[in-house]
C-alpha atoms as a PDB file:
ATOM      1  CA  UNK A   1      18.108  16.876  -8.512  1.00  0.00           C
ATOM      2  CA  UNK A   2      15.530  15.239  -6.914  1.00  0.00           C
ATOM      3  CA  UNK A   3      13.517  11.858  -9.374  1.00  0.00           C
ATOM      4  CA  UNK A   4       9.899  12.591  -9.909  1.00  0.00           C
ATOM      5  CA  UNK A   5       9.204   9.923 -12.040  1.00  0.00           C
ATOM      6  CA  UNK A   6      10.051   5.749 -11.200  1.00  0.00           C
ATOM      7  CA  UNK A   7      10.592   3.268 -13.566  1.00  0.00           C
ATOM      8  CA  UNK A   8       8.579   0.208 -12.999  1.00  0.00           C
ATOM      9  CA  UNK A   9      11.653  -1.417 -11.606  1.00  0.00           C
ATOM     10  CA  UNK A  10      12.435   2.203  -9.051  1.00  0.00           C
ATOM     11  CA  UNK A  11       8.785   1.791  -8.197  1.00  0.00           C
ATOM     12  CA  UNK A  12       8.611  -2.072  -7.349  1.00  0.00           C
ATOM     13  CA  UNK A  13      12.071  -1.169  -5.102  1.00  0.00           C
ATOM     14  CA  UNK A  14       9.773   1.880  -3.650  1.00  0.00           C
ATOM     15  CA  UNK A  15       7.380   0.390  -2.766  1.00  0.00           C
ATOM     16  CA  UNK A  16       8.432  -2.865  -1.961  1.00  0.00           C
ATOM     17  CA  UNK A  17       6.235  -5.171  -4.579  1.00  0.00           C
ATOM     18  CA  UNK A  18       7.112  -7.171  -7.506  1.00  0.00           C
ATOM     19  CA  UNK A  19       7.709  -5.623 -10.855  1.00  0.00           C
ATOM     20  CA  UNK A  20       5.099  -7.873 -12.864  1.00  0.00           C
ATOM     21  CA  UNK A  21       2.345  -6.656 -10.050  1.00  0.00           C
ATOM     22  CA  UNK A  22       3.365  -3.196 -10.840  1.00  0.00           C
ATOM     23  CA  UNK A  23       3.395  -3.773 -14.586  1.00  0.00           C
ATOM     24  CA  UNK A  24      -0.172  -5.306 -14.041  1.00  0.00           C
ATOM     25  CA  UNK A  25      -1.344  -2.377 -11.919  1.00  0.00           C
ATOM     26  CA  UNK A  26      -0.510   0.085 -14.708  1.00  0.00           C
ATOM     27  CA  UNK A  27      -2.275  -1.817 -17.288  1.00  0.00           C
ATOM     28  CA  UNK A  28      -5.471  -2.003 -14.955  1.00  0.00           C
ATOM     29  CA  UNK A  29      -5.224   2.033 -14.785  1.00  0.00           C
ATOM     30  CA  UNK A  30      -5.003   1.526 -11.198  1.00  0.00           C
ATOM     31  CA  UNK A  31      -1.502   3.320 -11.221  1.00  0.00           C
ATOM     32  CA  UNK A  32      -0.734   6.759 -13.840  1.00  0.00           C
ATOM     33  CA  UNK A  33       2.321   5.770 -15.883  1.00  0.00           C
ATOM     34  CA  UNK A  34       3.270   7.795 -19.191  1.00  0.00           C
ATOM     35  CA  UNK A  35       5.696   5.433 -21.669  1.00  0.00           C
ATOM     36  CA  UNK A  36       8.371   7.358 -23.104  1.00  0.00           C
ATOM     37  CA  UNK A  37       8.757   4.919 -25.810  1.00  0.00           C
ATOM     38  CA  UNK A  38      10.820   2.901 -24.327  1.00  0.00           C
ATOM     39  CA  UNK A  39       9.845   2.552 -20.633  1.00  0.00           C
ATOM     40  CA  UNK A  40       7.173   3.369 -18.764  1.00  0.00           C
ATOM     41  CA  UNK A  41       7.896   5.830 -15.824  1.00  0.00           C
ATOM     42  CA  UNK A  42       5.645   6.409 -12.637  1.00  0.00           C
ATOM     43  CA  UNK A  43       4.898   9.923 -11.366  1.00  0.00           C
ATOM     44  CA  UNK A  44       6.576   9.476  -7.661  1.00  0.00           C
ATOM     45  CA  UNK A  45       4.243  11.420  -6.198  1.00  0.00           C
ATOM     46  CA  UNK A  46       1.191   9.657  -6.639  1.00  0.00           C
ATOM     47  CA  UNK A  47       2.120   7.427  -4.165  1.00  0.00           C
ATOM     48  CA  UNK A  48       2.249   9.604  -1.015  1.00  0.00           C
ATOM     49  CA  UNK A  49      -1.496   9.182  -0.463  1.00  0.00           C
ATOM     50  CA  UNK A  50      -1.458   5.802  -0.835  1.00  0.00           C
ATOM     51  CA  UNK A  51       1.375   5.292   1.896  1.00  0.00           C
ATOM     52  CA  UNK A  52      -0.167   7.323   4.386  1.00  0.00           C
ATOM     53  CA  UNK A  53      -3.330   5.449   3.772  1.00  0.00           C
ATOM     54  CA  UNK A  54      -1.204   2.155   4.049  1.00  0.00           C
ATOM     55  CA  UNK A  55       0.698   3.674   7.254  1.00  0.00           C
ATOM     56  CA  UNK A  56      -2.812   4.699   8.831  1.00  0.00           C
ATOM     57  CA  UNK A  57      -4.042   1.107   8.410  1.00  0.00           C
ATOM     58  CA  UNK A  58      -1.409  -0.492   9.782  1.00  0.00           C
ATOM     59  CA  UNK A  59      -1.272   1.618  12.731  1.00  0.00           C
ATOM     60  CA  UNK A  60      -5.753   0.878  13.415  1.00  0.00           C
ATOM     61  CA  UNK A  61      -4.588  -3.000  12.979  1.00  0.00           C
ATOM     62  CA  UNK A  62      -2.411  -2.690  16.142  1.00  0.00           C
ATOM     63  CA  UNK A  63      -4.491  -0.666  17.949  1.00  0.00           C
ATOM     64  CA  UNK A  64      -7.479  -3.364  17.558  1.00  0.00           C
ATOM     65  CA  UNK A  65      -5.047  -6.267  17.916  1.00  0.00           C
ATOM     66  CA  UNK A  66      -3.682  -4.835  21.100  1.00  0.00           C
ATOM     67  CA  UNK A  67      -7.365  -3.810  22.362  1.00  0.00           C
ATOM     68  CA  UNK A  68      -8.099  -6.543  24.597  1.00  0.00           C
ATOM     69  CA  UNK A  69     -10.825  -8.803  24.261  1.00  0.00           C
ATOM     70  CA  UNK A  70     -13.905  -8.020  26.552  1.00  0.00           C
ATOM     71  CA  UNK A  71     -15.495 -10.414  28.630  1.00  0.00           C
ATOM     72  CA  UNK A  72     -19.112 -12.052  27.668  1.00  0.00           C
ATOM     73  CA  UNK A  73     -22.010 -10.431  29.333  1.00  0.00           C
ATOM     74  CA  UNK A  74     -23.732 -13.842  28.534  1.00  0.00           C
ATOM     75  CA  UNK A  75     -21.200 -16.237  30.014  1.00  0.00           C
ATOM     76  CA  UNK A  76     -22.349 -17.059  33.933  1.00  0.00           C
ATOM     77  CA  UNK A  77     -20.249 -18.926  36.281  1.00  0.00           C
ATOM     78  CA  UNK A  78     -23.285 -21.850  36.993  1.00  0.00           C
ATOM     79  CA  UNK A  79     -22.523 -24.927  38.286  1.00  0.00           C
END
């Protein structure tokens, strides 16, 4: 049976951030959690977007750090 839902210490494994900035990120609303009572537990699915957001960023940040640097138009050999 595949785990929809994450508890805050699943999701900080998940997702590879510490527990109190998850805990903080639920209380800002920033991240849908529903407490059972005891525990709060993430909907897993709610994260996809942000990943591939994450995944697409990373990828344009070594695309422009590879992307070498042009040469001035100003700069003139003078002597």
């Amino acid at each position: 049976m595949v785990n929809l839902y994450l508890t805050i210490n699943e999701a900080s494994e998940y997702l590879s951030m510490p527990e109190s900035y998850i805990k903080n990120l639920i209380h800002q609303k920033r991240i849908r959690a529903v407490h059972d009572g005891e525990q709060f537990l993430i909907y897993k699915e709610q994260f996809n977007e942000f990943t591939k957001q994450l995944e697409n960023y990373k990828k344009q940040l070594a695309e422009f750090q590879n992307e070498p640097i042009p040469e001035d138009i100003d700069v003139k050999d003078e002597d």
